[in-house]
PDB file of N, CA and C in Angstrom:
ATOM      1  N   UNK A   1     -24.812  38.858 -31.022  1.00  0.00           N
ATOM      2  CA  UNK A   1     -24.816  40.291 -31.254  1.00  0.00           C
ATOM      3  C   UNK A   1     -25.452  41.019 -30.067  1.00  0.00           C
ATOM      4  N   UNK A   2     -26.363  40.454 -29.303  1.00  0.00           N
ATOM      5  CA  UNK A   2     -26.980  40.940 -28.630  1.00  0.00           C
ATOM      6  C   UNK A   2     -26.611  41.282 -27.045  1.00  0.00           C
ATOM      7  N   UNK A   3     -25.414  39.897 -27.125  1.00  0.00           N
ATOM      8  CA  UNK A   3     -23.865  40.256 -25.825  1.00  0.00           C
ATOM      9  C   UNK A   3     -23.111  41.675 -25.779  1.00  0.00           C
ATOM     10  N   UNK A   4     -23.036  41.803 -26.839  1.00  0.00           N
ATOM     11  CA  UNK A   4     -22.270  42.885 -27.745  1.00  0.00           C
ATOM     12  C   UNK A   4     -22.661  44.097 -27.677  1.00  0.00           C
ATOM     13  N   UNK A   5     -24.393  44.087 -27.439  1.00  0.00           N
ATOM     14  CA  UNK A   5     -25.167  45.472 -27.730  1.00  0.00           C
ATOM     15  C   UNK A   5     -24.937  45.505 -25.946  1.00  0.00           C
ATOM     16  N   UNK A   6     -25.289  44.489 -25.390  1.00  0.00           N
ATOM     17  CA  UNK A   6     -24.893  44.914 -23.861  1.00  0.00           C
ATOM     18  C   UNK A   6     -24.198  45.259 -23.124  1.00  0.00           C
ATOM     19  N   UNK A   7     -22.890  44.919 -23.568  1.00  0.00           N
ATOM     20  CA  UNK A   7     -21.640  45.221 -22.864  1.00  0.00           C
ATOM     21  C   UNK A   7     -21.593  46.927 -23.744  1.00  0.00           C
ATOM     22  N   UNK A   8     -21.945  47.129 -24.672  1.00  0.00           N
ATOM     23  CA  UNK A   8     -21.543  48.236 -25.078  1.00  0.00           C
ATOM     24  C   UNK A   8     -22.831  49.181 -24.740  1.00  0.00           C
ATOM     25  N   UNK A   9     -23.528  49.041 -23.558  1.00  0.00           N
ATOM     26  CA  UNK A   9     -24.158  49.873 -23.255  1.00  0.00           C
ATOM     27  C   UNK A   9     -23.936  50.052 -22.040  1.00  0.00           C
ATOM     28  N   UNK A  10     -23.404  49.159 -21.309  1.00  0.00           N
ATOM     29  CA  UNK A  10     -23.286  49.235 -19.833  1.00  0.00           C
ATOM     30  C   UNK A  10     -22.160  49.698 -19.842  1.00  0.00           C
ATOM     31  N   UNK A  11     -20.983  49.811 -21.037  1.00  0.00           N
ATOM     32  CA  UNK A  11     -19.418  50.349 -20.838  1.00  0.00           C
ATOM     33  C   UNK A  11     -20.147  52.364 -21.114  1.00  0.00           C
ATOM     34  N   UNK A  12     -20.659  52.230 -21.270  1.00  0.00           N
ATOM     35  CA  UNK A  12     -21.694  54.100 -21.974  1.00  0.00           C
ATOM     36  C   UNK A  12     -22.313  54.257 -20.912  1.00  0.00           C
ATOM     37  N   UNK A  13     -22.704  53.474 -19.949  1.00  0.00           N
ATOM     38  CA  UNK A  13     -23.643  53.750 -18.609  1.00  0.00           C
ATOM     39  C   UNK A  13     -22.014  54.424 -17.597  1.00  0.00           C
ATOM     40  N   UNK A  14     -21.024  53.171 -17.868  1.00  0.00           N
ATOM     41  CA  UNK A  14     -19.856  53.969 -16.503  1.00  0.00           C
ATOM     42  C   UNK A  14     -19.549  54.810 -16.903  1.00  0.00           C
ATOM     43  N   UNK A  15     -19.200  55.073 -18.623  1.00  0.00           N
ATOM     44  CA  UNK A  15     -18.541  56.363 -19.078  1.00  0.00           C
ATOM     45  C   UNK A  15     -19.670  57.794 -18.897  1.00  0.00           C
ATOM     46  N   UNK A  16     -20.340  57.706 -19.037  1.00  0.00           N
ATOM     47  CA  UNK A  16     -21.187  58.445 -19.151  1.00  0.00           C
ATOM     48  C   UNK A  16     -21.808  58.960 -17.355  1.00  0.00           C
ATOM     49  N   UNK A  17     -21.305  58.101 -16.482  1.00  0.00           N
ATOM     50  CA  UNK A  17     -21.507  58.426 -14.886  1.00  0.00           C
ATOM     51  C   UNK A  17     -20.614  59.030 -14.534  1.00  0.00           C
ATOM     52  N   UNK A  18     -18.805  59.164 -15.433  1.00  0.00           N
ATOM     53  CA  UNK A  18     -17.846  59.457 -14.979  1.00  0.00           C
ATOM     54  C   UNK A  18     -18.055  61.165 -15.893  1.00  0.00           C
ATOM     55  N   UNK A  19     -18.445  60.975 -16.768  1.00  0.00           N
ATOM     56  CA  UNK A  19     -17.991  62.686 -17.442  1.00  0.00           C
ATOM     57  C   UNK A  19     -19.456  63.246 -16.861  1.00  0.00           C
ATOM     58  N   UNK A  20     -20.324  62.662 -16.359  1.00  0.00           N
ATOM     59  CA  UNK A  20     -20.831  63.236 -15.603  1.00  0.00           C
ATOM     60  C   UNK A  20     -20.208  63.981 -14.133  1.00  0.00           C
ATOM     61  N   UNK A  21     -19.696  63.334 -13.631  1.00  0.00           N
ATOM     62  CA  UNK A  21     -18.910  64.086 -12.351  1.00  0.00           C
ATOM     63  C   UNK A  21     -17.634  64.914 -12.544  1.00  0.00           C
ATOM     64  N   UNK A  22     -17.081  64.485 -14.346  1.00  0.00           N
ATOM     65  CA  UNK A  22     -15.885  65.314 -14.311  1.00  0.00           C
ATOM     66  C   UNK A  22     -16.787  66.599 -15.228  1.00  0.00           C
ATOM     67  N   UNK A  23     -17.755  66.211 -15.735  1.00  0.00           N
ATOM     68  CA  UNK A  23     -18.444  67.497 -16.168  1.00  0.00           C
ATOM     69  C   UNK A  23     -18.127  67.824 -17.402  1.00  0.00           C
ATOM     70  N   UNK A  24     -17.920  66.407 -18.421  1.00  0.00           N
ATOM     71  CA  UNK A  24     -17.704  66.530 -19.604  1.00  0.00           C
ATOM     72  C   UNK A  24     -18.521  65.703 -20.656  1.00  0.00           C
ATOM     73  N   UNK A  25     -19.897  66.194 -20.158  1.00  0.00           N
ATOM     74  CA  UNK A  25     -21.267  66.070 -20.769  1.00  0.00           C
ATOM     75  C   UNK A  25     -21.142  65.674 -22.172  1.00  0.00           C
ATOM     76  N   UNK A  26     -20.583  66.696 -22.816  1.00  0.00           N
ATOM     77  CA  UNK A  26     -20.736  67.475 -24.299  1.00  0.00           C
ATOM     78  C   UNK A  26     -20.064  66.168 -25.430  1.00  0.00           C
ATOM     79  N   UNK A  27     -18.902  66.205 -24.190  1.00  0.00           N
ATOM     80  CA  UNK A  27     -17.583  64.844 -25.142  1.00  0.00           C
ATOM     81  C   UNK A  27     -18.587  63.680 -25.200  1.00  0.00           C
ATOM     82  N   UNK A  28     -19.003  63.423 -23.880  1.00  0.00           N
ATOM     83  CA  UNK A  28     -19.737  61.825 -24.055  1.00  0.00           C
ATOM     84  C   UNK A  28     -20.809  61.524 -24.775  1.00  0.00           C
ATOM     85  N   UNK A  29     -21.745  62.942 -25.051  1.00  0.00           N
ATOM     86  CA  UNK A  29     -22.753  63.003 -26.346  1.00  0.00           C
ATOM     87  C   UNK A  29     -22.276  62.291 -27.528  1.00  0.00           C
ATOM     88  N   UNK A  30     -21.165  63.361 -27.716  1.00  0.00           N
ATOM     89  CA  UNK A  30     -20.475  63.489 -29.229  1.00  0.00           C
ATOM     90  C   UNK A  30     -19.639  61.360 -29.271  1.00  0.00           C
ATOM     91  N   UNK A  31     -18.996  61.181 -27.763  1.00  0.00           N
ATOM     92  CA  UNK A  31     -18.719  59.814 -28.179  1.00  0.00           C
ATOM     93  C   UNK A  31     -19.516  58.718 -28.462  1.00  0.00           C
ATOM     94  N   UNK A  32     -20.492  59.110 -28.233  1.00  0.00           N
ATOM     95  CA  UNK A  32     -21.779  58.156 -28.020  1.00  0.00           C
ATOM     96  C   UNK A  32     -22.473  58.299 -29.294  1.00  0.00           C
ATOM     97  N   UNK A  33     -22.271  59.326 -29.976  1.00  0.00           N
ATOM     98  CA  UNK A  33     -22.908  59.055 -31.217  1.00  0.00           C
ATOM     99  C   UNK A  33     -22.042  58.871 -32.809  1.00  0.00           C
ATOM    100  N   UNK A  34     -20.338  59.134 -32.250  1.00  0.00           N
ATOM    101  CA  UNK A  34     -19.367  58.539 -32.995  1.00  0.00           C
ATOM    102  C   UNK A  34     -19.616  57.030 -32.675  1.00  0.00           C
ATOM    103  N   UNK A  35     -19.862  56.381 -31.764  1.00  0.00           N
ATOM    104  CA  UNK A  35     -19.999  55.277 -31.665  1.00  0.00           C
ATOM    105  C   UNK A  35     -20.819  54.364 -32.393  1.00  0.00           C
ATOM    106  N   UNK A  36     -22.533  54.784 -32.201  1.00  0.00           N
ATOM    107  CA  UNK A  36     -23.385  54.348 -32.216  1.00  0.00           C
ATOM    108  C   UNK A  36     -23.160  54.296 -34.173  1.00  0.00           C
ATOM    109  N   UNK A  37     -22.331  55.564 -34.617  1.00  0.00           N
ATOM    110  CA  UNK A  37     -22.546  55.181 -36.140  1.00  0.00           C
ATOM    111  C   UNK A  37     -21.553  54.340 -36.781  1.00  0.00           C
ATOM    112  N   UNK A  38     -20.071  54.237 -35.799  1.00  0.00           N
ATOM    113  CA  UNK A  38     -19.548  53.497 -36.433  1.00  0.00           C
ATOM    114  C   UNK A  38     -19.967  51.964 -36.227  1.00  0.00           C
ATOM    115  N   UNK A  39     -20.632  51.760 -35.168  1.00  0.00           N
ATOM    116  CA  UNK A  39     -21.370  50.524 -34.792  1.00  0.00           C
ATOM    117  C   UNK A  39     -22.462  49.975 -35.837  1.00  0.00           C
ATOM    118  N   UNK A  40     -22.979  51.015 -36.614  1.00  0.00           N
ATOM    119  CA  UNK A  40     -24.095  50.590 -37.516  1.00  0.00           C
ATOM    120  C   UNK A  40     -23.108  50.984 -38.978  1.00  0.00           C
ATOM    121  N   UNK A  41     -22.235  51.083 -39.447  1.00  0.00           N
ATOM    122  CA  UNK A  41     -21.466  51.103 -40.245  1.00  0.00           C
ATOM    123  C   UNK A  41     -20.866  49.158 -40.541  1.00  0.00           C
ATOM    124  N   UNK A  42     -20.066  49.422 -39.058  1.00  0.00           N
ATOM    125  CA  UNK A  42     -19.744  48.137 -39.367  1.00  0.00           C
ATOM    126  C   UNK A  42     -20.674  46.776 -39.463  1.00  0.00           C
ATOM    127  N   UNK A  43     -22.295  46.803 -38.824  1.00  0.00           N
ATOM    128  CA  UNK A  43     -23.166  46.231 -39.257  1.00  0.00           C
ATOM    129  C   UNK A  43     -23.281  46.030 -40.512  1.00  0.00           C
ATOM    130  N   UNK A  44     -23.337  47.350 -41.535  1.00  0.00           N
ATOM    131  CA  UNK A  44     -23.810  47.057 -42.819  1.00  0.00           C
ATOM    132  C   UNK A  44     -22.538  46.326 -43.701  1.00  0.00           C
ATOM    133  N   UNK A  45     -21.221  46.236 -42.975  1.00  0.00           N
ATOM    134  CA  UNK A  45     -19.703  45.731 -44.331  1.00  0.00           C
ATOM    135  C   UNK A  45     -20.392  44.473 -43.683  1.00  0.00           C
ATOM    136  N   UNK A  46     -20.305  44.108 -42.210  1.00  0.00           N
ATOM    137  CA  UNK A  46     -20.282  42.760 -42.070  1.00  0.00           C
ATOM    138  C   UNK A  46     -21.494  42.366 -42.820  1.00  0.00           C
ATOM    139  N   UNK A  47     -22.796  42.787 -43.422  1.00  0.00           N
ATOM    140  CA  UNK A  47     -24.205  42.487 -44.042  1.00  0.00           C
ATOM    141  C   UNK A  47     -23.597  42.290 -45.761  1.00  0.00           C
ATOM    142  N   UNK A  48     -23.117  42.807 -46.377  1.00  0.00           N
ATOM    143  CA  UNK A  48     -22.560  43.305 -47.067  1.00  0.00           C
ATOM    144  C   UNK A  48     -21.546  41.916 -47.717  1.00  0.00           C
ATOM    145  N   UNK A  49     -20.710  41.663 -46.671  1.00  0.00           N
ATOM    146  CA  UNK A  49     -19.763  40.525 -46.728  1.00  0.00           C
ATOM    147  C   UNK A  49     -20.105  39.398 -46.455  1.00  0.00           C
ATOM    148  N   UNK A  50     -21.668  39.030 -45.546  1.00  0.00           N
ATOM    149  CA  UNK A  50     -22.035  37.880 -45.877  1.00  0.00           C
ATOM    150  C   UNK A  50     -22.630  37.524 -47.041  1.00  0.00           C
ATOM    151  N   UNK A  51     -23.810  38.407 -48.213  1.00  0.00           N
ATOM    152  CA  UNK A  51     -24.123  38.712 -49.171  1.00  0.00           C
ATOM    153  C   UNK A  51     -23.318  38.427 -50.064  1.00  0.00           C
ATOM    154  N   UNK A  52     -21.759  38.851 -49.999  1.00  0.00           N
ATOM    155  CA  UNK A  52     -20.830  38.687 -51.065  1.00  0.00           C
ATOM    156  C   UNK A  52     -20.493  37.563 -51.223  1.00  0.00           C
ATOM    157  N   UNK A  53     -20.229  36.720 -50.008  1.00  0.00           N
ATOM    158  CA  UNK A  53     -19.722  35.854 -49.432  1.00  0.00           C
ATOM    159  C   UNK A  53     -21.063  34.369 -50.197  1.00  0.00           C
ATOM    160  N   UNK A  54     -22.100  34.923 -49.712  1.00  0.00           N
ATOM    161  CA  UNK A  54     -23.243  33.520 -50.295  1.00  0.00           C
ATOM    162  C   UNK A  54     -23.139  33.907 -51.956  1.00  0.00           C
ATOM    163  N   UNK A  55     -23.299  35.368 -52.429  1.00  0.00           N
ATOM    164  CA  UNK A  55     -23.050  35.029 -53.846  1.00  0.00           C
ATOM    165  C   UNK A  55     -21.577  34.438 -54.452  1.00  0.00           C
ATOM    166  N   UNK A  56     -20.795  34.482 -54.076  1.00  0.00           N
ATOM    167  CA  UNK A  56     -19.577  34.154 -54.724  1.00  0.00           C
ATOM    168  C   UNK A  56     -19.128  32.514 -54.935  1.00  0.00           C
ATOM    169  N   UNK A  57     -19.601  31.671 -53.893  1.00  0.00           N
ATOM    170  CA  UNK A  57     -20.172  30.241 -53.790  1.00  0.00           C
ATOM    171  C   UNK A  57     -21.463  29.992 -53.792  1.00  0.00           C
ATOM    172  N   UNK A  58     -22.496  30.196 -54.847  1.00  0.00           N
ATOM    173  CA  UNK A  58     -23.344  29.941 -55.033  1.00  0.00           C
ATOM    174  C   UNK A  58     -23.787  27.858 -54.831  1.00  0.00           C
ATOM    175  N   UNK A  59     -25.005  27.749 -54.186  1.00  0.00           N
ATOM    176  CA  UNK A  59     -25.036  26.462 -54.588  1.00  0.00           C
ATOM    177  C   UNK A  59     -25.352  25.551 -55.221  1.00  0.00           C
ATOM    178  N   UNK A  60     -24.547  24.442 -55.912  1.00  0.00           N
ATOM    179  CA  UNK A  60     -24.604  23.586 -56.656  1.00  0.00           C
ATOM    180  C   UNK A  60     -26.300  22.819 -56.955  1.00  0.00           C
TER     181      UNK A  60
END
């Protein structure tokens, strides 16, 4: 997970150098925090689905 948190910060470091020079500040806020929630969204199904997943085969 922690590959994952990196690459997706360093892909927000180029994007975020580029709407800097094209001067579209405002968008990369707003993508960066569409991101960051669908990123902690899908944290909680995948939390969610392992939970479901250990109750549904409980062990013997």
């Amino acid at each position: 997970m922690i590959h994952n948190k990196q690459m997706f910060f360093i892909g927000m470091f180029f994007i975020g150098v580029l709407s800097f020079f094209t001067g579209e500040l405002v968008t990369f806020v707003m993508l960066f925090l569409i991101l960051i929630s669908l990123d902690r969204l899908n944290q909680t199904i995948e939390r969610f689905y392992h939970d479901w997943k250990e109750n549904k085969n409980p062990p013997s």
